[in-house]
Protein backbone atom coordinates (compact mmCIF):
# COMPACT_ATOMS: atom_id res chain seq x y z
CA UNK A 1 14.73 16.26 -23.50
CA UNK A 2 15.25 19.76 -24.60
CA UNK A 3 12.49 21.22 -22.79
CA UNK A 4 13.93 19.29 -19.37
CA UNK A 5 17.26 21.15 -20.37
CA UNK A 6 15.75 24.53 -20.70
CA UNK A 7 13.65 24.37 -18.27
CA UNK A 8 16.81 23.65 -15.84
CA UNK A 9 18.66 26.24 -17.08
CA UNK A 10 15.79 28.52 -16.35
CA UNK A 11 16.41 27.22 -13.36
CA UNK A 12 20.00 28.12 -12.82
CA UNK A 13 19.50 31.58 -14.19
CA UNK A 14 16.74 32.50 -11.55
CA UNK A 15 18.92 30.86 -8.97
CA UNK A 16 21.99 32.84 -9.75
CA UNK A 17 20.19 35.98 -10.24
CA UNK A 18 18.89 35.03 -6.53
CA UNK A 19 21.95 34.81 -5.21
CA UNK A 20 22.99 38.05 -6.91
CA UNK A 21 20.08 40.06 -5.30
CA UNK A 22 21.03 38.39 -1.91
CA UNK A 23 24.41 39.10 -2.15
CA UNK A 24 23.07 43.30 -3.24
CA UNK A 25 21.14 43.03 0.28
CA UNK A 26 23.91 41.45 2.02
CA UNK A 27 20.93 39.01 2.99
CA UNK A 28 23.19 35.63 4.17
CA UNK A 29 19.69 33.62 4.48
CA UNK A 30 18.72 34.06 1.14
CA UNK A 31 22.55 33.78 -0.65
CA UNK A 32 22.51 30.43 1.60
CA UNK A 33 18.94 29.39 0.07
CA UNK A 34 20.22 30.21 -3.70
CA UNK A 35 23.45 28.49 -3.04
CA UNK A 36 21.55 25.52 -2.02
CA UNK A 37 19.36 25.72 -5.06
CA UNK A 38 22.37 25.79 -7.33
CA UNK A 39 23.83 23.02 -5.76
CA UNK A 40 20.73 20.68 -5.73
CA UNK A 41 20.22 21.70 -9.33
CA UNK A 42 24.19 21.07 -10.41
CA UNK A 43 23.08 17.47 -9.08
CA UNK A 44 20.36 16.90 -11.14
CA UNK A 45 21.82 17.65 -13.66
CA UNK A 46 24.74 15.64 -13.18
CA UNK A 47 22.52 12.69 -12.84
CA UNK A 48 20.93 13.37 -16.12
CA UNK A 49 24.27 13.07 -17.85
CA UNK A 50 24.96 10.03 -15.84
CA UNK A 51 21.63 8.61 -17.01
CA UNK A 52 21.91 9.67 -20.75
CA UNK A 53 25.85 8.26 -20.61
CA UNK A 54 23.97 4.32 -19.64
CA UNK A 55 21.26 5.00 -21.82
CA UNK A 56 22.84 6.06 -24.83
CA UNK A 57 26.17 3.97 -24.25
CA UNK A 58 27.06 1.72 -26.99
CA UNK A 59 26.49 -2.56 -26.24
């Protein structure tokens, strides 16, 4: 699981840094694209929490 959570945050840091260099260019595609990315990965990894939270729940 570690390597899922690193890998994600690699994730998130090349999508912010995206969005940064977008936003440097004033390029509203691209900061659109990145803010997309962030969002779709914010939901993954909300559903990874969701899934550890039933997995690891006590009985």
């Amino acid at each position: 699981m570690n390597a899922f959570r690193s890998a994600l945050a690699n994730e998130v840091s090349q999508a912010r840094a995206s969005l940064l260099r977008a936003r440097e260019r004033h390029d509203e595609a691209a900061m659109t694209d990145a803010v997309e990315r962030l969002h779709d990965l914010d939901e993954i990894s909300a559903r990874v929490r969701d899934g550890l939270t039933l997995v690891t729940a006590p009985d």
